[in-house]
PDB file of N, CA and C in Angstrom:
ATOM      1  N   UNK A   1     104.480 116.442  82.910  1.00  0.00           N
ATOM      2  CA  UNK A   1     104.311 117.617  83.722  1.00  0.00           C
ATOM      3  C   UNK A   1     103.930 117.182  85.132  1.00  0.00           C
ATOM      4  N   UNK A   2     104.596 117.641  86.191  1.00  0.00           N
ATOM      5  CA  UNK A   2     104.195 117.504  87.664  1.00  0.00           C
ATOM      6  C   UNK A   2     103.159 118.572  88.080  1.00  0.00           C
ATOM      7  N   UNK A   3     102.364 118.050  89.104  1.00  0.00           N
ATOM      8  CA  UNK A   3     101.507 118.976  89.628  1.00  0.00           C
ATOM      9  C   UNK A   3     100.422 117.819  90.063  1.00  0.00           C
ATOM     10  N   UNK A   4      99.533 119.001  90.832  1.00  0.00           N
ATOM     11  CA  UNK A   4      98.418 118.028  91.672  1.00  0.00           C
ATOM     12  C   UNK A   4      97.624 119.530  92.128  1.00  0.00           C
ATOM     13  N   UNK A   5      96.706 119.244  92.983  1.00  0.00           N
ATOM     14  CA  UNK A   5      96.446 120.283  93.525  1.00  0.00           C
ATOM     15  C   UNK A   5      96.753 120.890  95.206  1.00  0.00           C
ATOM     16  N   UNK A   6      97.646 119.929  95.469  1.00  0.00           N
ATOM     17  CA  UNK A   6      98.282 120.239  96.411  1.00  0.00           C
ATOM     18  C   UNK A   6      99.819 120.995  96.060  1.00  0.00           C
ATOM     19  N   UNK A   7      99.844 121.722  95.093  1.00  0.00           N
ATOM     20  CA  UNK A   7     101.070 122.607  94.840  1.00  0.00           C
ATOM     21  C   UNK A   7     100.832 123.497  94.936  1.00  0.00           C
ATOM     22  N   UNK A   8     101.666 125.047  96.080  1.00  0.00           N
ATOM     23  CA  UNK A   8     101.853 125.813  96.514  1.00  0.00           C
ATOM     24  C   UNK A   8     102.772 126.590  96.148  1.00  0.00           C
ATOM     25  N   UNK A   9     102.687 128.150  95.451  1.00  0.00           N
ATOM     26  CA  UNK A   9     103.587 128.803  94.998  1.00  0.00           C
ATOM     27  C   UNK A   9     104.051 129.271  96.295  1.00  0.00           C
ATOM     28  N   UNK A  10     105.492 128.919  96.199  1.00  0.00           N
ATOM     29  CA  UNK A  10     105.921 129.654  97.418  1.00  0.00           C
ATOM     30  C   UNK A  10     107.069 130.864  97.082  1.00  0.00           C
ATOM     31  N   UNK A  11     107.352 131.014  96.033  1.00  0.00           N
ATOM     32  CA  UNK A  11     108.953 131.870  95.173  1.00  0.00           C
ATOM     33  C   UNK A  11     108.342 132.047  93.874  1.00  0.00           C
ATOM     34  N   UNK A  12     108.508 133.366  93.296  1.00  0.00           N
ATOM     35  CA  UNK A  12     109.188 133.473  91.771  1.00  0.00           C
ATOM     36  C   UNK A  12     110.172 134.348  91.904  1.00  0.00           C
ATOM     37  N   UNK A  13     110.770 133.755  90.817  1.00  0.00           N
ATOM     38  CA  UNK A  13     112.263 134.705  91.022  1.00  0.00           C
ATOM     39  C   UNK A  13     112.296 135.158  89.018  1.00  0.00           C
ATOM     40  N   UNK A  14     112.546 136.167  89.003  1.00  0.00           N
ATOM     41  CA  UNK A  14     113.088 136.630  88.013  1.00  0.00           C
ATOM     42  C   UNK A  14     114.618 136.702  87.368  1.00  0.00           C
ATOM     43  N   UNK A  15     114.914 135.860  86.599  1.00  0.00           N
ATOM     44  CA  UNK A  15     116.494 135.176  86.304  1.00  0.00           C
ATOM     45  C   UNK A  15     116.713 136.222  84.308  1.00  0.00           C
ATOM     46  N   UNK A  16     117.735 136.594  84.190  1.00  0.00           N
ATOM     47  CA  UNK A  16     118.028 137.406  83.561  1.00  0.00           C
ATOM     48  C   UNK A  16     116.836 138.502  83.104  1.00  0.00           C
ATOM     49  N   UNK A  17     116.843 138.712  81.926  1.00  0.00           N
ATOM     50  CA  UNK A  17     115.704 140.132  81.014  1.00  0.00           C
ATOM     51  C   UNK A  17     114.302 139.260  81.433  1.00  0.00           C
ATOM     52  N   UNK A  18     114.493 138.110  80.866  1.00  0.00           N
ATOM     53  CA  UNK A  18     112.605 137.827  80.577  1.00  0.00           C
ATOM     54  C   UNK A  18     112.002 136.777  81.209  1.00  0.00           C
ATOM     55  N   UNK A  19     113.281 135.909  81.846  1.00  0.00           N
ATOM     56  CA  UNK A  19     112.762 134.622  82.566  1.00  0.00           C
ATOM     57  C   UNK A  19     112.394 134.781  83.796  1.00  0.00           C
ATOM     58  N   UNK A  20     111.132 134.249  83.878  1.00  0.00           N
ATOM     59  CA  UNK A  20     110.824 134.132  86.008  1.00  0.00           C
ATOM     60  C   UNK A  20     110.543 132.408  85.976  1.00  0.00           C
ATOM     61  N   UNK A  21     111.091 132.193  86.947  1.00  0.00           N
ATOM     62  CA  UNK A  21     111.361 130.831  87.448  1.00  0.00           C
ATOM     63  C   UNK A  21     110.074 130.718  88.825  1.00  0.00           C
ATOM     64  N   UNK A  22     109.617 129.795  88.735  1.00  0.00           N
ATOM     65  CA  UNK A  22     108.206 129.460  89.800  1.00  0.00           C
ATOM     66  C   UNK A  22     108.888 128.641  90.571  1.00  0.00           C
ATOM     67  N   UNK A  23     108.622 128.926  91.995  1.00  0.00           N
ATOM     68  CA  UNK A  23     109.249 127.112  92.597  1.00  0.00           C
ATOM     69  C   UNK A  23     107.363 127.104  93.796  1.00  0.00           C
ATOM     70  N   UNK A  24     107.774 125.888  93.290  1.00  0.00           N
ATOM     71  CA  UNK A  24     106.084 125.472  94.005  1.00  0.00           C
ATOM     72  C   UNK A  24     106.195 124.413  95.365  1.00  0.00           C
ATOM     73  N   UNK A  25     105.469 124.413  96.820  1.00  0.00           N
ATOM     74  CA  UNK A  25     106.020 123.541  97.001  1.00  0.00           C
ATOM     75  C   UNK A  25     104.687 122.268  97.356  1.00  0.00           C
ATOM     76  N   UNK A  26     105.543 121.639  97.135  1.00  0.00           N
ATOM     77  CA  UNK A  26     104.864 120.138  97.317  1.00  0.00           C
ATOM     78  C   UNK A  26     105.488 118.678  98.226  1.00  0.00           C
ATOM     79  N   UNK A  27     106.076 119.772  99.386  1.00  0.00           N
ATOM     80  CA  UNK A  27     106.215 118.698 100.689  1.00  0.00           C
ATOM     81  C   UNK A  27     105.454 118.046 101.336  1.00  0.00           C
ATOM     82  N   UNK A  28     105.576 116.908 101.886  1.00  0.00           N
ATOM     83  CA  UNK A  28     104.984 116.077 102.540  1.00  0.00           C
ATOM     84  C   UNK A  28     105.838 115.724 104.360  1.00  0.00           C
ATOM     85  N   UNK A  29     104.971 115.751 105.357  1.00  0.00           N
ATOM     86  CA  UNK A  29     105.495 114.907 106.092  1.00  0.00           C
ATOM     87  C   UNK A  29     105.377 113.192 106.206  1.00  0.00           C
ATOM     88  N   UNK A  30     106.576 112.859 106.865  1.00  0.00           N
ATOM     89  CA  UNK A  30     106.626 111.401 106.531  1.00  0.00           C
ATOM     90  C   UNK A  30     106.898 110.671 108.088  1.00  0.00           C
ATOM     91  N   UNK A  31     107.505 111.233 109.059  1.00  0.00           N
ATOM     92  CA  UNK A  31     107.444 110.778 109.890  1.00  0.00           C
ATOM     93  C   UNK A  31     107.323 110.995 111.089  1.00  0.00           C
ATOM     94  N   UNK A  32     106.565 111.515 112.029  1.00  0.00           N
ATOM     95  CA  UNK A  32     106.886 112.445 113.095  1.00  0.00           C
ATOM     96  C   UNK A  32     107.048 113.900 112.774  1.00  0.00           C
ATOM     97  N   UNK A  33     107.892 114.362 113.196  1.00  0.00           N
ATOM     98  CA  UNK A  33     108.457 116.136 112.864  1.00  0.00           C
ATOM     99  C   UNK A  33     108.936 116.027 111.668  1.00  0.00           C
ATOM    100  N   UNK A  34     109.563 115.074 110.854  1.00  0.00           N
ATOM    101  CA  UNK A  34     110.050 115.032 109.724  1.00  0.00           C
ATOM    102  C   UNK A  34     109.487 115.394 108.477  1.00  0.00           C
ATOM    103  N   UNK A  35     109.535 115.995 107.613  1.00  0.00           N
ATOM    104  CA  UNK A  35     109.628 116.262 106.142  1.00  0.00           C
ATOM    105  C   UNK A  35     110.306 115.556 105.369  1.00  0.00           C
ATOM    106  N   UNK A  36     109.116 115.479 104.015  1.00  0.00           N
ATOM    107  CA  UNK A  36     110.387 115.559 102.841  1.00  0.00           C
ATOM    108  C   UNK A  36     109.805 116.581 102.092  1.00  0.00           C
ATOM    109  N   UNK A  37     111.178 117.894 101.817  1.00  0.00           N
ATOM    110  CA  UNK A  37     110.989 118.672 101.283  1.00  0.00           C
ATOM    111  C   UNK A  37     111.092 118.384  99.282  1.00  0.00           C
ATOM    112  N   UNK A  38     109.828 118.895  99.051  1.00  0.00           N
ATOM    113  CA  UNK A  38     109.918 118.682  97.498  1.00  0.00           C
ATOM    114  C   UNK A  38     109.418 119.980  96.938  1.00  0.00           C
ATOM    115  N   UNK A  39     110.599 120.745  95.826  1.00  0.00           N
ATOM    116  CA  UNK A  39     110.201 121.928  95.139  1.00  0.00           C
ATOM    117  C   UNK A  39     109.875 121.771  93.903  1.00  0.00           C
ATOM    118  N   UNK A  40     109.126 122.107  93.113  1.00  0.00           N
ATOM    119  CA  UNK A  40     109.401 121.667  92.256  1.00  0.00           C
ATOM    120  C   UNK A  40     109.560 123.404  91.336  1.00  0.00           C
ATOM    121  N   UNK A  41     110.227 123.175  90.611  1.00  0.00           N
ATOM    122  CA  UNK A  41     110.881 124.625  89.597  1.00  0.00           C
ATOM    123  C   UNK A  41     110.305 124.943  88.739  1.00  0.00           C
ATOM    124  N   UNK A  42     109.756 125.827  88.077  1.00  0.00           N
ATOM    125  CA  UNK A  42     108.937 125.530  86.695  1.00  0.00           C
ATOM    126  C   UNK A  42     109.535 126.677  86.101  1.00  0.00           C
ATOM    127  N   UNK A  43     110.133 126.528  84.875  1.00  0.00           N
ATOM    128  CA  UNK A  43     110.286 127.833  84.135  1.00  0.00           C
ATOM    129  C   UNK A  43     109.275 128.083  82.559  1.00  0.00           C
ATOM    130  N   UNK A  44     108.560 128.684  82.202  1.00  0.00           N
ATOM    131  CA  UNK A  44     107.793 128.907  81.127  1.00  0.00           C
ATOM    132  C   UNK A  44     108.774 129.616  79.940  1.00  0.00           C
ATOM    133  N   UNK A  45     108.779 128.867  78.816  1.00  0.00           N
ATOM    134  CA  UNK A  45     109.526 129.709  77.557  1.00  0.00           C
ATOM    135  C   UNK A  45     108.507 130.019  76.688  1.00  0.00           C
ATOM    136  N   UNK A  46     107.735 131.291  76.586  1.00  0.00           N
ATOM    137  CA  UNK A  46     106.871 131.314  75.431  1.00  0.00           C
ATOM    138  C   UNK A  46     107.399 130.955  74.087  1.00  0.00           C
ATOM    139  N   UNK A  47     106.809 130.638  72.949  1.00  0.00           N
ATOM    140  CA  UNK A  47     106.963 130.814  71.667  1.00  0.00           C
ATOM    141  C   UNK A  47     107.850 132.369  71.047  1.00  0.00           C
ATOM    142  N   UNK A  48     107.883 133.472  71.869  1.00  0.00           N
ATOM    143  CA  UNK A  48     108.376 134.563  71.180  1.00  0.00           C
ATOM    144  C   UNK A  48     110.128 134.336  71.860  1.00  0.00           C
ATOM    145  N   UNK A  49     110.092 133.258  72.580  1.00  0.00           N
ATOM    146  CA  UNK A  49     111.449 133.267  73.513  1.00  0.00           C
ATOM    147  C   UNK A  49     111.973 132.336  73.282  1.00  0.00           C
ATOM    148  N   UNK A  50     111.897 131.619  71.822  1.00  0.00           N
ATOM    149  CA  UNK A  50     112.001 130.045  71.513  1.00  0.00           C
ATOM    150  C   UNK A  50     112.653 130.323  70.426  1.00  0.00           C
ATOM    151  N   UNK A  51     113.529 131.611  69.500  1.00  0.00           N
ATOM    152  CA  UNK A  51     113.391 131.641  68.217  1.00  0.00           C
ATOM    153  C   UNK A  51     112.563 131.468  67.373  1.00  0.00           C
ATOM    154  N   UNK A  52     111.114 132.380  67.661  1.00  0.00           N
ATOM    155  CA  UNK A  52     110.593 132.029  65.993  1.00  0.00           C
ATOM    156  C   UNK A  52     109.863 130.708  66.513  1.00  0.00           C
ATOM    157  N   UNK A  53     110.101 129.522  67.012  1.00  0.00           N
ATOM    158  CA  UNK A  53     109.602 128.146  67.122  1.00  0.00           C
ATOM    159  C   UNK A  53     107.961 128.488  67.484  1.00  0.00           C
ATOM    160  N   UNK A  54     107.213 127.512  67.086  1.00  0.00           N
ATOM    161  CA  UNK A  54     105.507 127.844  67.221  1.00  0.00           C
ATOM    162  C   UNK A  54     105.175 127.562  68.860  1.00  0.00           C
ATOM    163  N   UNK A  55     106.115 126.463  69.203  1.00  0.00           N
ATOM    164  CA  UNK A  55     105.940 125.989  70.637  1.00  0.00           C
ATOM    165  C   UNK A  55     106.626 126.481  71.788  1.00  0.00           C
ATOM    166  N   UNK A  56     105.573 126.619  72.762  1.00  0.00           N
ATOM    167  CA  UNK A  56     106.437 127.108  73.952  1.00  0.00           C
ATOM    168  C   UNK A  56     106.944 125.432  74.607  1.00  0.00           C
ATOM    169  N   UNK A  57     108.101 126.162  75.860  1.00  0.00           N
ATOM    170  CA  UNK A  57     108.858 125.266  76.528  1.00  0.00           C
ATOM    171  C   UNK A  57     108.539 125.214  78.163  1.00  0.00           C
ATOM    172  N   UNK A  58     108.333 124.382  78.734  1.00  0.00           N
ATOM    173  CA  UNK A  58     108.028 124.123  80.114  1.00  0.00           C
ATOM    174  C   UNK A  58     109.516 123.480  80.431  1.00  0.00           C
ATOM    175  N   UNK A  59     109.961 123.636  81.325  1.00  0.00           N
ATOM    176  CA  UNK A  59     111.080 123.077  81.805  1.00  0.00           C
ATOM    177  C   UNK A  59     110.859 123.100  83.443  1.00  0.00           C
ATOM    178  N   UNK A  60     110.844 121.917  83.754  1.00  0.00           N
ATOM    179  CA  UNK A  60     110.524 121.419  85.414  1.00  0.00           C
ATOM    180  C   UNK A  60     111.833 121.091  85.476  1.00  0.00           C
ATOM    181  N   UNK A  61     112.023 121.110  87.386  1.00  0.00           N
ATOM    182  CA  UNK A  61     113.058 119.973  87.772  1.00  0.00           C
ATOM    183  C   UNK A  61     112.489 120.289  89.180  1.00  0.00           C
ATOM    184  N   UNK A  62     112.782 118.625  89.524  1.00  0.00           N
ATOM    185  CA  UNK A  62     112.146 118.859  91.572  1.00  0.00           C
ATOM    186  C   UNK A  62     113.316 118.851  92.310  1.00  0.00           C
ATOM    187  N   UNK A  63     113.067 119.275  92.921  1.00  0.00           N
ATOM    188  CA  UNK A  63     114.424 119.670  94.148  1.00  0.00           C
ATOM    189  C   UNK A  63     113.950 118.657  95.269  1.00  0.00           C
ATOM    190  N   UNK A  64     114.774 118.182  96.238  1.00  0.00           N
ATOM    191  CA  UNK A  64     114.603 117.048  97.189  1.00  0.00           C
ATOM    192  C   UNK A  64     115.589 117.448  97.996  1.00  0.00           C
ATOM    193  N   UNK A  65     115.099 117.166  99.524  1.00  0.00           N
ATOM    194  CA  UNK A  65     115.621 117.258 101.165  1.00  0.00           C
ATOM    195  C   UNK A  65     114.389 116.244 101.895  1.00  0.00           C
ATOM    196  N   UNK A  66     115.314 115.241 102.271  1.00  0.00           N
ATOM    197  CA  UNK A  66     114.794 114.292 102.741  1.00  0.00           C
ATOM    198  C   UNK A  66     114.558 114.722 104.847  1.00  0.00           C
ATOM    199  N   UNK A  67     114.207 114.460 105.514  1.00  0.00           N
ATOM    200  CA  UNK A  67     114.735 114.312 107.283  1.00  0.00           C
ATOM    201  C   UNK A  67     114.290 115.881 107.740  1.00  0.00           C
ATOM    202  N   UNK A  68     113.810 116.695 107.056  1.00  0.00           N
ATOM    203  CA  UNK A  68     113.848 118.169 107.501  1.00  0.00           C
ATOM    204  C   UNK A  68     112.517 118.250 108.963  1.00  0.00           C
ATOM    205  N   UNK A  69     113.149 118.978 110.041  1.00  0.00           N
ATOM    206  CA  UNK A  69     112.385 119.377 111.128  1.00  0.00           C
ATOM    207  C   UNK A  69     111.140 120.466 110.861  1.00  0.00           C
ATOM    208  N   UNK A  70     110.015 120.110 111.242  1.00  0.00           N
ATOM    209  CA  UNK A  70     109.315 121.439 110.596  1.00  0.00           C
ATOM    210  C   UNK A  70     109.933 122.472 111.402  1.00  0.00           C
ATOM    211  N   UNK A  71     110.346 122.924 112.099  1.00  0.00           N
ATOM    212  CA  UNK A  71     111.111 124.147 112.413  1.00  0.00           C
ATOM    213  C   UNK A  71     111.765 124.812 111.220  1.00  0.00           C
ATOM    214  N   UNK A  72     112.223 123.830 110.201  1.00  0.00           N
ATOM    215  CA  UNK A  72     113.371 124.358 109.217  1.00  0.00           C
ATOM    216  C   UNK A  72     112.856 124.246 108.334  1.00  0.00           C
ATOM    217  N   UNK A  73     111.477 124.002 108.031  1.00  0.00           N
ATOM    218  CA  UNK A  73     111.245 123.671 106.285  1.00  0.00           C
ATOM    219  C   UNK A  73     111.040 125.028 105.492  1.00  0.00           C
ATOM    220  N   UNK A  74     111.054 126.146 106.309  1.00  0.00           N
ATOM    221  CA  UNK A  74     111.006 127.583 105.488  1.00  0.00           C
ATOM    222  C   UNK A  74     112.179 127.644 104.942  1.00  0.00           C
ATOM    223  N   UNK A  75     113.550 127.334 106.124  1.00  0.00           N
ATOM    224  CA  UNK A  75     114.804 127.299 105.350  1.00  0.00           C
ATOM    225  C   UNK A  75     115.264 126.452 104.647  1.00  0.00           C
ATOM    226  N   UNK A  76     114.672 125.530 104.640  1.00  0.00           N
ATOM    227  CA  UNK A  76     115.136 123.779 103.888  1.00  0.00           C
ATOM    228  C   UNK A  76     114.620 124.645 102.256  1.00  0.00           C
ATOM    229  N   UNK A  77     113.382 125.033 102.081  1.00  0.00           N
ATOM    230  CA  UNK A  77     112.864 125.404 101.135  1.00  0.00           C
ATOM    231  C   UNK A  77     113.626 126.563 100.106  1.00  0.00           C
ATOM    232  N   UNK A  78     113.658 127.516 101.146  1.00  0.00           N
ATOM    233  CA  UNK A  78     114.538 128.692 100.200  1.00  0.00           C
ATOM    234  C   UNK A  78     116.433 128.479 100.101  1.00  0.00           C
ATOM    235  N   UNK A  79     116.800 127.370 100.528  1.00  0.00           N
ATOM    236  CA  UNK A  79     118.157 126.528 100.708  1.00  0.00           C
ATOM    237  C   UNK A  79     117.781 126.134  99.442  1.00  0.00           C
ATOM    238  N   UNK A  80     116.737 125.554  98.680  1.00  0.00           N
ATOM    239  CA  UNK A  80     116.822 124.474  97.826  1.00  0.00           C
ATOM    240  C   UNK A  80     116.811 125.493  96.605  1.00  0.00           C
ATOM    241  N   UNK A  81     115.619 126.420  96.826  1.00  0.00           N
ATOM    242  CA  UNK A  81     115.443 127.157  96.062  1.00  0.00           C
ATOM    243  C   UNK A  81     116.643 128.243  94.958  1.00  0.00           C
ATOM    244  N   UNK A  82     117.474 128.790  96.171  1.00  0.00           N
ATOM    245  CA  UNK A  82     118.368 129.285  95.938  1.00  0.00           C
ATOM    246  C   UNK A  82     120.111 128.811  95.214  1.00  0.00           C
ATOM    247  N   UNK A  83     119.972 127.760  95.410  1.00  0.00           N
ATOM    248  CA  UNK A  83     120.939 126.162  95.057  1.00  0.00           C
ATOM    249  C   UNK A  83     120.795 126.594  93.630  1.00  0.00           C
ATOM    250  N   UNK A  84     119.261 126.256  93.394  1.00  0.00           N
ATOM    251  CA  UNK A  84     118.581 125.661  92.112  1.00  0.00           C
ATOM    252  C   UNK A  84     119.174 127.234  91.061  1.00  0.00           C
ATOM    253  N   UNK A  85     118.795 128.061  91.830  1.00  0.00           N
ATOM    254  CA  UNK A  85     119.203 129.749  90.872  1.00  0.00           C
ATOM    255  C   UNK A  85     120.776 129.761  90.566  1.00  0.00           C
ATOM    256  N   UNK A  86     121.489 129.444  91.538  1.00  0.00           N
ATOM    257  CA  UNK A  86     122.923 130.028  91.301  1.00  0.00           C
ATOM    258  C   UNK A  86     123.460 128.521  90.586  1.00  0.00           C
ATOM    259  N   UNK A  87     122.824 127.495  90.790  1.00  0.00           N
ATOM    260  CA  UNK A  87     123.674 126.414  89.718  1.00  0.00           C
ATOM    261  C   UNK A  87     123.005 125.932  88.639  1.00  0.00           C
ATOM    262  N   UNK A  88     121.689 126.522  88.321  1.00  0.00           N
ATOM    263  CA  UNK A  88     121.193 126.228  86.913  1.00  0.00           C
ATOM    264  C   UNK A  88     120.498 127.573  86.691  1.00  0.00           C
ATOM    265  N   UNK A  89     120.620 128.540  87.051  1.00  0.00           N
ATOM    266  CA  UNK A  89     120.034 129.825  86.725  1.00  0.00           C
ATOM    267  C   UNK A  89     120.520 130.093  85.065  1.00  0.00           C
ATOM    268  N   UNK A  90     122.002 129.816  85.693  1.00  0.00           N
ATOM    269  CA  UNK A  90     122.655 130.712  84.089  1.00  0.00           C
ATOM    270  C   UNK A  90     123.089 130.044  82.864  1.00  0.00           C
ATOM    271  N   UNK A  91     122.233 128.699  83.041  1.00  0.00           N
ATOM    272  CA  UNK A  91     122.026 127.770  81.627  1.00  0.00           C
ATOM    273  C   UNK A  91     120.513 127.907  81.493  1.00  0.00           C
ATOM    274  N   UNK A  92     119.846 128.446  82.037  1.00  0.00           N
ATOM    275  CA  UNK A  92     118.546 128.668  81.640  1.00  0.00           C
ATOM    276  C   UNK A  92     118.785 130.086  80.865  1.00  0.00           C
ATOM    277  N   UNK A  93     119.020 130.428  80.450  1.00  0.00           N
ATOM    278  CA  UNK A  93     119.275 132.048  80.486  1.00  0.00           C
ATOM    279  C   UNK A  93     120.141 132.152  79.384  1.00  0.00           C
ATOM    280  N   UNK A  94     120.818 131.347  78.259  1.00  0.00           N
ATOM    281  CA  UNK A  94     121.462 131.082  77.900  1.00  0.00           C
ATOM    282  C   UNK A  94     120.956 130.953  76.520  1.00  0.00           C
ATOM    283  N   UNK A  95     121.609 131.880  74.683  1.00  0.00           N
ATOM    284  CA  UNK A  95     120.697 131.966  74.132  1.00  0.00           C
ATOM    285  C   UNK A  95     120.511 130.084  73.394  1.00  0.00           C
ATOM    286  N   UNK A  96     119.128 129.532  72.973  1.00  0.00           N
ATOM    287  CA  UNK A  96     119.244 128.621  72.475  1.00  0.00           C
ATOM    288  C   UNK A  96     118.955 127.191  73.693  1.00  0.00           C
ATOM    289  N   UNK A  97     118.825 127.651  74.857  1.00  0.00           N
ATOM    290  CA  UNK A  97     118.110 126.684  75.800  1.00  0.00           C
ATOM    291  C   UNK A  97     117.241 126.255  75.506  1.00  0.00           C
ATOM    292  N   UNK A  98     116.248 127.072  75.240  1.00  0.00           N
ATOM    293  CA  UNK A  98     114.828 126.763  75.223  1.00  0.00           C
ATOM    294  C   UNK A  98     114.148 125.657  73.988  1.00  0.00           C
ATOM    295  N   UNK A  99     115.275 125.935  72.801  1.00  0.00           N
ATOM    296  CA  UNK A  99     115.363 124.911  71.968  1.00  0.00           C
ATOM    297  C   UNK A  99     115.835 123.526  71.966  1.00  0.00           C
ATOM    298  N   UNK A 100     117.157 123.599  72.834  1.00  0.00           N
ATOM    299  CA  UNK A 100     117.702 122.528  72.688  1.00  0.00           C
ATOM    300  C   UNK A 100     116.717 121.361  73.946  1.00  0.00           C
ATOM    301  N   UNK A 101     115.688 122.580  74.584  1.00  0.00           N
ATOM    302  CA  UNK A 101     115.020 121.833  75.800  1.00  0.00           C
ATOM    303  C   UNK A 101     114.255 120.969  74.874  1.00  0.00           C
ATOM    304  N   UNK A 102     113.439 121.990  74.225  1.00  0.00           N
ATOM    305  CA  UNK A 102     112.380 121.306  73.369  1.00  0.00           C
ATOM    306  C   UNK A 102     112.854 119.982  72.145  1.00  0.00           C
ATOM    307  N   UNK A 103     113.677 120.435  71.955  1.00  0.00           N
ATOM    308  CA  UNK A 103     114.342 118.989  70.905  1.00  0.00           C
ATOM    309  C   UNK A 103     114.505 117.836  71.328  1.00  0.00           C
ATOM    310  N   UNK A 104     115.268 117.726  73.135  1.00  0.00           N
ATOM    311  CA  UNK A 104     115.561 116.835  73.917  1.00  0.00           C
ATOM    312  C   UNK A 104     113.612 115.846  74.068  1.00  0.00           C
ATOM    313  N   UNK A 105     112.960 117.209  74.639  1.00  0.00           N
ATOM    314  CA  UNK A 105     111.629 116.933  74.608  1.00  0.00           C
ATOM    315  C   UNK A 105     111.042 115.827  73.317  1.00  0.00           C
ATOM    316  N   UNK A 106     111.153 116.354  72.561  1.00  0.00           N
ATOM    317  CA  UNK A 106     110.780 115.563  71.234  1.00  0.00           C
ATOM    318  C   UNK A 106     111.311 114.441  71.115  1.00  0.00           C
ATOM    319  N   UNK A 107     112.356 114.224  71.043  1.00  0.00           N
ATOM    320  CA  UNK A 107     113.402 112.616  70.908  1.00  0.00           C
ATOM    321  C   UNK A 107     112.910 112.215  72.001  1.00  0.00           C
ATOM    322  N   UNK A 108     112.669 112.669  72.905  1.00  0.00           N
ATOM    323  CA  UNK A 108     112.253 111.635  74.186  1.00  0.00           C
ATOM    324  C   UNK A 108     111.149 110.712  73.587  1.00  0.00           C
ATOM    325  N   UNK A 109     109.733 111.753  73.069  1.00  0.00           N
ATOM    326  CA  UNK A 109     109.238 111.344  72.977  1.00  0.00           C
ATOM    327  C   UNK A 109     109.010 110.042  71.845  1.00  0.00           C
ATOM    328  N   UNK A 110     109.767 110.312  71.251  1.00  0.00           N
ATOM    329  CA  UNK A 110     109.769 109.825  69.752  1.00  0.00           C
ATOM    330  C   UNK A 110     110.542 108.380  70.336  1.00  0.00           C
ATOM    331  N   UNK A 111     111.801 108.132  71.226  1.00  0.00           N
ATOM    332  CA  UNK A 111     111.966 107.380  71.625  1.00  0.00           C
ATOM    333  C   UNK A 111     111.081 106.151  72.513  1.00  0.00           C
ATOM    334  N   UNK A 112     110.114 106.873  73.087  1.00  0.00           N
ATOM    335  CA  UNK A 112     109.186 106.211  74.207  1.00  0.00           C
ATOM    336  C   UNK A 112     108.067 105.167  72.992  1.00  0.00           C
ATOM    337  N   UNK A 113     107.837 106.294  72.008  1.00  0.00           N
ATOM    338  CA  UNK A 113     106.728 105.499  71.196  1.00  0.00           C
ATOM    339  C   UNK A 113     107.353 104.175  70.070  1.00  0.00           C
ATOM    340  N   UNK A 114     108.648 104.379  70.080  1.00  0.00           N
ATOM    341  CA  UNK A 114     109.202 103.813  69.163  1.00  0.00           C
ATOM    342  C   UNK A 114     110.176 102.436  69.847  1.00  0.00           C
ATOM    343  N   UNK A 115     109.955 102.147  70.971  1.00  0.00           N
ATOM    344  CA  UNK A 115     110.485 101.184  71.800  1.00  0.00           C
ATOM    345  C   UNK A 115     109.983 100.073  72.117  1.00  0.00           C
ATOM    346  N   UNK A 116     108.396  99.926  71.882  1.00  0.00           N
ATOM    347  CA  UNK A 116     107.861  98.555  71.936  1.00  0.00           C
ATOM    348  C   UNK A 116     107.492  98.173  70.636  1.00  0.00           C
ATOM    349  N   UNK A 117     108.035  98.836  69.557  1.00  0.00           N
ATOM    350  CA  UNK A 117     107.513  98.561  67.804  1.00  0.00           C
ATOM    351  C   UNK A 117     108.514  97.465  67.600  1.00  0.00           C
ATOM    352  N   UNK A 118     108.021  96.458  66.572  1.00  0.00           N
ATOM    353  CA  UNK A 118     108.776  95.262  66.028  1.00  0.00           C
ATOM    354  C   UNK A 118     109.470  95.887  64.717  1.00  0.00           C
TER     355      UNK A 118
END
């Protein structure tokens, strides 16, 4: 899970019946006037939105714009934001996401612990 306490809700957007999507931001400047813009997305799947499953689903992804002028980081931001809705909005939204998130989730993990065993 990403986060710090320098993350800033700056958007929720509401994406089909029940999903709202968070985008938080967590830019930094790096050089002069420059930015790097970083969003990061958060969508929450309760347990009643999981099939039946006991566990809810967190699904992050960070968005990145490297060189941005602070003049533009309001638009650099809702540029990224809006990207993020119209090209992964409608696989979030989709019935059976939230499972196949959480399964991916699991093998990950199951992979990570099972990689330095003899």
């Amino acid at each position: 899970m990403i986060g710090g306490s320098n993350m800033k809700l700056f958007a929720s957007r509401k994406v089909g019946d029940h999903l709202q999507i968070d985008f938080y931001d967590l830019s930094t400047r790096y050089y002069g006037d420059f930015h790097k813009v970083r969003i990061l997305a958060r969508a929450y799947f309760p347990p009643e939105q999981n099939n039946g499953n006991q566990q809810s689903v967190l699904y992050e992804r960070t968005l990145e714009q490297m060189g941005v002028p602070t003049a533009n980081l309001a638009s650099a931001r809702q540029r990224l934001a809006d990207a993020f809705l119209e090209n992964t909005g409608r696989y979030l939204i989709k019935p059976g996401f939230a499972e196949k998130c959480l399964e991916r989730k699991i093998r990950s993990r199951q992979e990570k612990r099972g990689y330095f065993r003899n």
